[in-house]
Protein backbone atom coordinates (compact mmCIF):
# COMPACT_ATOMS: atom_id res chain seq x y z
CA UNK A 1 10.31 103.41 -50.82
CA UNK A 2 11.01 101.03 -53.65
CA UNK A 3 12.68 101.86 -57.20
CA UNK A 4 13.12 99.59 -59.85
CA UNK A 5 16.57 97.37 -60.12
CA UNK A 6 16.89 99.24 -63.94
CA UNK A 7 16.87 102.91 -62.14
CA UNK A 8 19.08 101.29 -59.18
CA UNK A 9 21.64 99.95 -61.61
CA UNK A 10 21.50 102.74 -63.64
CA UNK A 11 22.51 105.05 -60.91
CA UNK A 12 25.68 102.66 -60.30
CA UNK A 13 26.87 102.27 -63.55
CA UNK A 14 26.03 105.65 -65.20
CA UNK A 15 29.21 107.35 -62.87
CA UNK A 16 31.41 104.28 -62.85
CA UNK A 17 30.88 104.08 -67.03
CA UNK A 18 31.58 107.48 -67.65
CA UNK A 19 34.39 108.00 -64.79
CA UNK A 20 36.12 104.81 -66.77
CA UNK A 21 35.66 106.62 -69.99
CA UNK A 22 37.39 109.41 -69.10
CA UNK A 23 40.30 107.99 -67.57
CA UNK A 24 40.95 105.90 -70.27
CA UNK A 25 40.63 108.79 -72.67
CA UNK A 26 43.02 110.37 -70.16
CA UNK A 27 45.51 107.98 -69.82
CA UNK A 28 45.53 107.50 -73.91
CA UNK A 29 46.38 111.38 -74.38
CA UNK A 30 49.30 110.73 -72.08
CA UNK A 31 50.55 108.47 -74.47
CA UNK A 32 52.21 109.12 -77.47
CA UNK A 33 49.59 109.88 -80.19
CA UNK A 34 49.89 106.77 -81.88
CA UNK A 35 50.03 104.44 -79.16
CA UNK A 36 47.49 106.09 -77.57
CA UNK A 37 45.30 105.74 -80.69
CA UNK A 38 46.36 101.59 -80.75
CA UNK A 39 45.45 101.44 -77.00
CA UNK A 40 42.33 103.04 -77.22
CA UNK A 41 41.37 100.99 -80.50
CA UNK A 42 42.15 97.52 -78.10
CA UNK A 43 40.00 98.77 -75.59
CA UNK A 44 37.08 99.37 -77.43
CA UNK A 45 37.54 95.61 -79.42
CA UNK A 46 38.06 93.68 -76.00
CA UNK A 47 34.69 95.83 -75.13
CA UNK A 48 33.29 94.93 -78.47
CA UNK A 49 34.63 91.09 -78.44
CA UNK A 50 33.01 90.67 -74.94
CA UNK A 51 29.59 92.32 -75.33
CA UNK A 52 29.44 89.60 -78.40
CA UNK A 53 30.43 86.91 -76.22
CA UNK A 54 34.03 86.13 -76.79
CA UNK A 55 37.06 85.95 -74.53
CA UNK A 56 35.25 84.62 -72.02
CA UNK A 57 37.40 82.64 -70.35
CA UNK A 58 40.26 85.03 -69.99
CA UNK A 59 37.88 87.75 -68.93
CA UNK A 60 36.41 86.03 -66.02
CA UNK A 61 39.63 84.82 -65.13
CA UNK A 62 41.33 88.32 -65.46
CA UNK A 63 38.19 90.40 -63.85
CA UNK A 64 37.96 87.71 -61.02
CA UNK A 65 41.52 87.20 -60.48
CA UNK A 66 40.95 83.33 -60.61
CA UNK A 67 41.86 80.33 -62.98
CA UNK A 68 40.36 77.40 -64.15
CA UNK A 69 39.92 74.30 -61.50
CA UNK A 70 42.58 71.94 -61.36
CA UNK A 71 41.52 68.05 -62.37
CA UNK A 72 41.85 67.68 -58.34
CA UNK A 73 39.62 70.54 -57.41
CA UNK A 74 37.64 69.94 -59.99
CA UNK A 75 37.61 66.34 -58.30
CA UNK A 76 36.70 67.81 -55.17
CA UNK A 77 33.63 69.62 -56.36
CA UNK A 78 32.20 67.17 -58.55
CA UNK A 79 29.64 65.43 -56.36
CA UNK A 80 29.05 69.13 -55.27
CA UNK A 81 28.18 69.96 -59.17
CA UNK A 82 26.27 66.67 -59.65
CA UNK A 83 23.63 67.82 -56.50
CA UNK A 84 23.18 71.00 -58.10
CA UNK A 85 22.22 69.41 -61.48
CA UNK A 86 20.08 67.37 -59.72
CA UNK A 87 18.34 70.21 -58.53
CA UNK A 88 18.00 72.27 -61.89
CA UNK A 89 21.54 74.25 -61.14
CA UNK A 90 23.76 73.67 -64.37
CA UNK A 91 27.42 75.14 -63.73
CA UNK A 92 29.30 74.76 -67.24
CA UNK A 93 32.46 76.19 -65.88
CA UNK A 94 34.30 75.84 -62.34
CA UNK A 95 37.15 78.91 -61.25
CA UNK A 96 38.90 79.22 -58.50
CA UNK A 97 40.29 82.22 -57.28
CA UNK A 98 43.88 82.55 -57.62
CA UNK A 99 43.90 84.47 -53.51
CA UNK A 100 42.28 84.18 -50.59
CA UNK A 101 40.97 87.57 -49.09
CA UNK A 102 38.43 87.84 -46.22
CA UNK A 103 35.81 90.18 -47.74
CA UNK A 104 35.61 88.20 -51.07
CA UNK A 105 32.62 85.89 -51.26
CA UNK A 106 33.13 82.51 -51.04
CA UNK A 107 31.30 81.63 -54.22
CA UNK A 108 29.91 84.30 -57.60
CA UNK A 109 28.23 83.21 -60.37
CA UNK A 110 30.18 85.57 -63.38
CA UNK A 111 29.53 85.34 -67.01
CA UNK A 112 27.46 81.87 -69.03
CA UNK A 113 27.30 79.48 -66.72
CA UNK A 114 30.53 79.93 -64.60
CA UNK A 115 31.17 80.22 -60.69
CA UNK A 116 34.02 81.37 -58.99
CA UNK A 117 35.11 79.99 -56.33
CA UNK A 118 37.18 80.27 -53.24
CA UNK A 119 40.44 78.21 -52.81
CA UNK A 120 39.30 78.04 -48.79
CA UNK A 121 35.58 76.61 -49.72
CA UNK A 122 37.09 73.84 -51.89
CA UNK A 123 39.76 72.66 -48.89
CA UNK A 124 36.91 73.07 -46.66
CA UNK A 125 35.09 70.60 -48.23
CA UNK A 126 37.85 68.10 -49.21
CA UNK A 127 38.71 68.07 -45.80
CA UNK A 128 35.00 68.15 -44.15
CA UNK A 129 35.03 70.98 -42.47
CA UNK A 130 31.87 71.88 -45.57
CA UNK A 131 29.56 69.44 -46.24
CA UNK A 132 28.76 68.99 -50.15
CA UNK A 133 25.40 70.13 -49.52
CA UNK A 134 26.85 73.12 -48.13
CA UNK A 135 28.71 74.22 -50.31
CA UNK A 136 25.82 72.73 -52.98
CA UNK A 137 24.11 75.73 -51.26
CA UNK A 138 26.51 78.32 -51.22
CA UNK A 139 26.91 78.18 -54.73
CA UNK A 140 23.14 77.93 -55.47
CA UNK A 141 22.94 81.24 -53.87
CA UNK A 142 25.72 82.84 -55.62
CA UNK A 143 23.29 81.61 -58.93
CA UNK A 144 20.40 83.13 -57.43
CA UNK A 145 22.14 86.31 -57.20
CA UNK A 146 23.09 86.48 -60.20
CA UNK A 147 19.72 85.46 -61.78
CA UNK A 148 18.34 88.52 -59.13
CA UNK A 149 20.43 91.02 -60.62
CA UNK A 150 20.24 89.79 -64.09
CA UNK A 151 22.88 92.33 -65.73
CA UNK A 152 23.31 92.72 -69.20
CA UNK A 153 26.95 92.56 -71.47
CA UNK A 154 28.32 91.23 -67.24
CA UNK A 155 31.70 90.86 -68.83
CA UNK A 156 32.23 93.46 -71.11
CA UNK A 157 30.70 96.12 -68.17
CA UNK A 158 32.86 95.12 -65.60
CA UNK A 159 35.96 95.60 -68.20
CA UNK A 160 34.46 99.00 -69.03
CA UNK A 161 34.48 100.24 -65.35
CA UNK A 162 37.63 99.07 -64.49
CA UNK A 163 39.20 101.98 -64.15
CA UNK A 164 36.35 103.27 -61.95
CA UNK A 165 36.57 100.26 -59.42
CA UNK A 166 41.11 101.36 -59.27
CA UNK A 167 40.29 104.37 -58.47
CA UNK A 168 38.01 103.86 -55.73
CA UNK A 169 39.96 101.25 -54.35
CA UNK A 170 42.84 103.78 -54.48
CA UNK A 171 41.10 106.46 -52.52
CA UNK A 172 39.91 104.06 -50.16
CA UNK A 173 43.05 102.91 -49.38
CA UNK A 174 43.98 106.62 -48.85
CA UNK A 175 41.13 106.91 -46.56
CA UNK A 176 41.80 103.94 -44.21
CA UNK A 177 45.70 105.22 -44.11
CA UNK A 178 44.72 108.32 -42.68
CA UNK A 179 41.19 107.85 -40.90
CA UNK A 180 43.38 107.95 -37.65
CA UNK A 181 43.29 111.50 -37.90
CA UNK A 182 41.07 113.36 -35.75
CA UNK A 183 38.36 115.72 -38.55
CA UNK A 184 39.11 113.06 -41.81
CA UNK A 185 36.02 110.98 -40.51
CA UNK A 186 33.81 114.15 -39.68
CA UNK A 187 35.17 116.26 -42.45
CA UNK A 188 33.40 113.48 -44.61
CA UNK A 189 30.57 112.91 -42.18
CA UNK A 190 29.63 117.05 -43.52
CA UNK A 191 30.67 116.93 -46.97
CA UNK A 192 27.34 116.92 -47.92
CA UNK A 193 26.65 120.51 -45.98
CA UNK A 194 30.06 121.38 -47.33
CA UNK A 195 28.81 120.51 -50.39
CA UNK A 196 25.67 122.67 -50.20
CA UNK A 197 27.95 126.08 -49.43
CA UNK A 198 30.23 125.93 -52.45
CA UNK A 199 27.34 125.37 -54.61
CA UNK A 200 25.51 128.56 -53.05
CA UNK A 201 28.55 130.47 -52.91
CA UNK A 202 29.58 129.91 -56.33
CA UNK A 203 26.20 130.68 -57.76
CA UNK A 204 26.46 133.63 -55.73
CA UNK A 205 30.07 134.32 -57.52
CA UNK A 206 28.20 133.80 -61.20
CA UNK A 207 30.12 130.31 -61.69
CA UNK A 208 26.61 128.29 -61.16
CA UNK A 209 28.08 125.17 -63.24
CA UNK A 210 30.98 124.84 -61.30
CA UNK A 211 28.71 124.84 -58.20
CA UNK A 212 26.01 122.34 -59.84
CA UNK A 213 28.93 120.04 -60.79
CA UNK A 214 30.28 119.92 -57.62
CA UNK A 215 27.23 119.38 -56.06
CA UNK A 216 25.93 116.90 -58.28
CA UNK A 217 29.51 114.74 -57.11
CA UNK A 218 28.85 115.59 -53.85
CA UNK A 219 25.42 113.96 -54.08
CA UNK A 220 26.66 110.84 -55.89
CA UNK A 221 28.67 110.31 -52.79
CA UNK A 222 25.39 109.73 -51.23
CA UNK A 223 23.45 108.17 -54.73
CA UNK A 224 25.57 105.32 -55.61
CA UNK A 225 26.20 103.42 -52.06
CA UNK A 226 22.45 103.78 -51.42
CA UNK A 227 21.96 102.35 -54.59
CA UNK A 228 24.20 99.95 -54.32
CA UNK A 229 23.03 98.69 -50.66
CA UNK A 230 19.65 98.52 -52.13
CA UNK A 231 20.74 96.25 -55.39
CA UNK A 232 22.61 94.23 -52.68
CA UNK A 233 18.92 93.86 -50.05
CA UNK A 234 17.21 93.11 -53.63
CA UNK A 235 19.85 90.50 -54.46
CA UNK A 236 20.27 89.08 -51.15
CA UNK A 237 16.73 88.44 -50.31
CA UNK A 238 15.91 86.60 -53.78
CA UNK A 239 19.29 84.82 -54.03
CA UNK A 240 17.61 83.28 -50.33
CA UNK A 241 14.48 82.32 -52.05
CA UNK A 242 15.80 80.43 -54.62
CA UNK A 243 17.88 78.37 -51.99
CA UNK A 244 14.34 77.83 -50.42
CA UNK A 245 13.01 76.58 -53.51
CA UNK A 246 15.91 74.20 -54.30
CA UNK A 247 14.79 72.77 -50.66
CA UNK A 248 18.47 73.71 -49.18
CA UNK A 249 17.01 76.53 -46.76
CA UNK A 250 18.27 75.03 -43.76
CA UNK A 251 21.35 73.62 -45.04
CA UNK A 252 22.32 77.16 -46.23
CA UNK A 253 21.24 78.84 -42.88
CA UNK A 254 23.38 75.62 -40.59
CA UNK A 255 26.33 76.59 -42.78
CA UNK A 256 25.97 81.33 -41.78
CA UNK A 257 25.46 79.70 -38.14
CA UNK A 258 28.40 78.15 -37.76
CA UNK A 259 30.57 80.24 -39.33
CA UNK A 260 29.25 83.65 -37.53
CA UNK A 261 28.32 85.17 -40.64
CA UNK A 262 26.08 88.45 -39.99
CA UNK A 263 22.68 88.30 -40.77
CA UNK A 264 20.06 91.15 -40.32
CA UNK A 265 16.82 90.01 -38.56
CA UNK A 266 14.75 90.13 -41.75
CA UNK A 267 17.02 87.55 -43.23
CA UNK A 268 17.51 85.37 -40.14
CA UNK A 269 13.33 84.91 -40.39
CA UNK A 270 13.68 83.84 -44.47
CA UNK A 271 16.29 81.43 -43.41
């Protein structure tokens, strides 16, 4: 069954903006009443200042944890840059990210015009281990993605949830330190039939919203990685089409070959 990106994306970023809202609301109240006042004032002009375009720089480079490319990478990339404008692909800004981590992509398109990229793909291809049209391609298809997705105030959303994206990252650092327990991974396996017997029980017990709240969280559990798997298919597939039509299809697919990446069937046959 398909549903439109806008309902997709709007059942990711409804919980993660409102989560982030109250946290920060939260965390001001803690404060002392006037700092808390000043900090929640900032907040809302950085939000304001990005949704009108400003502080871009700093944002990307703060939300990305990256910096501007040196004159040398920047060097490095160039004839990489000059094939994509060649082909239609203008990158205004080049950022390099400031760590290397093995689940982080090795090239996103963030913000007007700028790509992040990894410190590994630019060594790569200084050292030719990545051809230029390689990595031309990799960061056509971070582009595409981006152009797939097509999200709205990028910068100034991404600041909003950040307090949403901590605390998942905190609990699933909690989870991975004790998944060696023996019911953690099958107490979470049934949490939605959990779930579904405190919401009976405490409509039974005359506390209905308690059990419609719950069970509404419960259910997000399920919501928002579905949603976001789907956003990521959705991506994925057109981010590959607009390699194809940039004629770098099998320069793309040489470069997931050789590096092992995992590809599902459906996108082995587009590539």
């Amino acid at each position: 069954m398909r549903f439109p990106m806008t309902v997709l994306r709007a059942v990711t970023l409804a919980p993660a903006l409102l989560v982030s809202f109250v946290l920060t609301v939260v965390v001001c109240a803690l404060l002392p009443p006037a700092l808390g006042l000043v900090a929640f004032m900032a907040a809302g002009g950085v939000l304001v200042a990005l949704a009108l375009g400003q502080l871009q720089e700093p944002a990307v480079a703060a939300l990305t944890r990256s910096r501007p490319a040196t004159e040398a990478e920047f060097r490095v990339m160039a004839p990489v840059l000059a094939e994509l404008g060649g082909r239609g692909v203008d990158v205004g800004t080049l950022f390099v990210r400031r760590i290397q981590r093995p689940s982080t992509p090795v090239a996103v398109a963030i913000g007007r015009r700028t790509v992040v990229v990894s410190p590994g793909l630019v060594e790569a291809t200084y050292r030719g281990g990545v051809t230029g049209a390689e990595a031309a391609a990799a960061l056509a298809h971070a582009v595409g993605r981006r152009q797939a997705i097509r999200p709205r105030l990028e910068l100034a959303v991404l600041a909003a949830t950040t307090p949403w994206r901590l605390m998942v990252a905190t609990f699933c650092g909690v989870g991975r330190a004790f998944a060696w327990l023996p019911f953690v991974r099958l107490a979470w396996t049934l949490r939605g039939v959990v779930g579904v017997i405190c919401a009976v029980q405490s409509v039974v017990e005359g506390r209905a919203w308690a059990g419609l709240l719950g069970g509404a969280v419960i259910a997000l559990t399920y919501l928002v990685p579905a949603a976001g798997r789907r956003i990521e298919l959705h991506a994925e597939a057109e981010a590959d089409q607009f390699v194809l039509s940039l004629g770098l299809r099998p320069v793309l697919a040489g470069l997931l070959r050789r590096y092992g990446h995992p590809m599902t069937l459906e996108r082995m046959q587009r590539l």
